[in-house]
C-alpha atoms as a PDB file:
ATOM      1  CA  UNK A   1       8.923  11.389  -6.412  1.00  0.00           C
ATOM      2  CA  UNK A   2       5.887  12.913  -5.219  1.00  0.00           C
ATOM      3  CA  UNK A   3       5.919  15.396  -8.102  1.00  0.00           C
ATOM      4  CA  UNK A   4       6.580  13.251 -10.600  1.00  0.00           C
ATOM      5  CA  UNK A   5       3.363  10.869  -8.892  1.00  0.00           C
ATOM      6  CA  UNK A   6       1.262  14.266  -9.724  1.00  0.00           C
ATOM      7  CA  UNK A   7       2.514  14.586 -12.985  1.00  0.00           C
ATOM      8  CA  UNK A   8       1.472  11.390 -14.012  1.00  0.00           C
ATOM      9  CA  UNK A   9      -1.462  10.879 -12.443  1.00  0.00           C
ATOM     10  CA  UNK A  10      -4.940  11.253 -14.589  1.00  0.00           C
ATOM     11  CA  UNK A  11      -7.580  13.823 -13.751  1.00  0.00           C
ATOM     12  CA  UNK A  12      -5.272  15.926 -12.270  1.00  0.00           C
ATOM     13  CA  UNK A  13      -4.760  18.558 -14.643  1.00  0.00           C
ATOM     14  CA  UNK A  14      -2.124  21.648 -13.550  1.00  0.00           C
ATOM     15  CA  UNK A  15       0.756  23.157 -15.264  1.00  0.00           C
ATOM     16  CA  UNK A  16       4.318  22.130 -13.329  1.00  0.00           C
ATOM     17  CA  UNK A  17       6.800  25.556 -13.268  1.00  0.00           C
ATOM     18  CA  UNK A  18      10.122  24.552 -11.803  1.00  0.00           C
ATOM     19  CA  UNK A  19      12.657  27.330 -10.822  1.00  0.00           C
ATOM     20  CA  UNK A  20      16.014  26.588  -9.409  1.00  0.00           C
ATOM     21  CA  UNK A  21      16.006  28.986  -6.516  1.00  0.00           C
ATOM     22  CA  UNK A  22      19.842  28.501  -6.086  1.00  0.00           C
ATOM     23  CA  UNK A  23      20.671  29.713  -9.368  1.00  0.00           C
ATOM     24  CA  UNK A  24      17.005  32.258 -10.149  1.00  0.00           C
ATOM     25  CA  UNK A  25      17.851  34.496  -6.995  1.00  0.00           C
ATOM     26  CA  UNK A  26      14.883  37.352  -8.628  1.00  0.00           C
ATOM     27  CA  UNK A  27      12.860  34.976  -9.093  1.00  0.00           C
ATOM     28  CA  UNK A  28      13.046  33.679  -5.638  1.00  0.00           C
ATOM     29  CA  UNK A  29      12.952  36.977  -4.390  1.00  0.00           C
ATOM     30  CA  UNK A  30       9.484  38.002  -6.157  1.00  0.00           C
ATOM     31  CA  UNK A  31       7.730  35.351  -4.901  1.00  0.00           C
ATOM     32  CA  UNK A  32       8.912  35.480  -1.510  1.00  0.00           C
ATOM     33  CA  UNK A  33      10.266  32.176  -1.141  1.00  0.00           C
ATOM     34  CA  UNK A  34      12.719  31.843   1.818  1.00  0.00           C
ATOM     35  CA  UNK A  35      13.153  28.204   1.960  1.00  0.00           C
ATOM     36  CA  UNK A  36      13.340  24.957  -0.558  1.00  0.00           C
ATOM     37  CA  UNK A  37      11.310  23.307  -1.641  1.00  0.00           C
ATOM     38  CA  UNK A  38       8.546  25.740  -1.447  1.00  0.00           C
ATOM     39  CA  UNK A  39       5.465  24.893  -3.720  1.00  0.00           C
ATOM     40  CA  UNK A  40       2.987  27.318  -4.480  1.00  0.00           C
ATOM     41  CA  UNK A  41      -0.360  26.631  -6.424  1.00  0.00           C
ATOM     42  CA  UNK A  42      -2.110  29.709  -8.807  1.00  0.00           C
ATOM     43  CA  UNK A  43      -5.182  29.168  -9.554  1.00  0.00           C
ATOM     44  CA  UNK A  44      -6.710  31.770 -12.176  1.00  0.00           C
ATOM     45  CA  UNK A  45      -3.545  33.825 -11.818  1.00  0.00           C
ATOM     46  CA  UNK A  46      -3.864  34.013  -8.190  1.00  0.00           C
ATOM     47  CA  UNK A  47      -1.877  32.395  -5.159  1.00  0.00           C
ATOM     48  CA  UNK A  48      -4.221  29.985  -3.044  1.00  0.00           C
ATOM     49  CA  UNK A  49      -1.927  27.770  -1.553  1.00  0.00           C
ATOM     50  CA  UNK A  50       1.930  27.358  -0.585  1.00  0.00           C
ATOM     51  CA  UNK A  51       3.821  25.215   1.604  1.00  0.00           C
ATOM     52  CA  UNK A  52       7.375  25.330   2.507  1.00  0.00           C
ATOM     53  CA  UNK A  53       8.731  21.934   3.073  1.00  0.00           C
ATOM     54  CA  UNK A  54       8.491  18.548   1.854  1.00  0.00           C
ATOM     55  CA  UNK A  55       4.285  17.735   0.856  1.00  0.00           C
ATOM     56  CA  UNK A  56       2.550  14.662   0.891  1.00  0.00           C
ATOM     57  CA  UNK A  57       0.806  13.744  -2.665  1.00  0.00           C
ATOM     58  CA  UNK A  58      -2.549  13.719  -1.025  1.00  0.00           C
ATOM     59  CA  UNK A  59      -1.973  17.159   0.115  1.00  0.00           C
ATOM     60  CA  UNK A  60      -1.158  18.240  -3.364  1.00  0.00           C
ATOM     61  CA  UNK A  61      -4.001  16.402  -4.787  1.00  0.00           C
ATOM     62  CA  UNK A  62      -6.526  18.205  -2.269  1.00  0.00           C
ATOM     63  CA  UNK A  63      -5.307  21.419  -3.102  1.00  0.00           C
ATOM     64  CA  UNK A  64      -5.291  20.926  -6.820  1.00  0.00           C
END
């Protein structure tokens, strides 16, 4: 719920990726991710922020 919150909320503008890291094992594997959920945020092609766990939409939003 909180993603789809994000997704729909105005003045927020990102890009959503999903990746099912049951079923994309590489893709897991590339980026390091050892636990679900695990949400990272790129900004200008670069990691700056990534949290394993659940994450509260204001923590998103302050991030973004």
């Amino acid at each position: 719920p909180v993603i789809d919150s994000l997704v729909k909320t105005n003045g927020v503008q990102f890009e959503l990726v999903k990746i099912n890291g049951g079923n994309q094992t590489d893709i897991s594997k590339e980026l390091n991710i050892n636990s679900l959920p695990t949400f990272i945020i790129y900004k200008e092609g670069k990691e700056v922020w990534r949290k394993e766990g659940l994450t509260e939409f204001n923590e998103f939003v302050s991030q973004l």
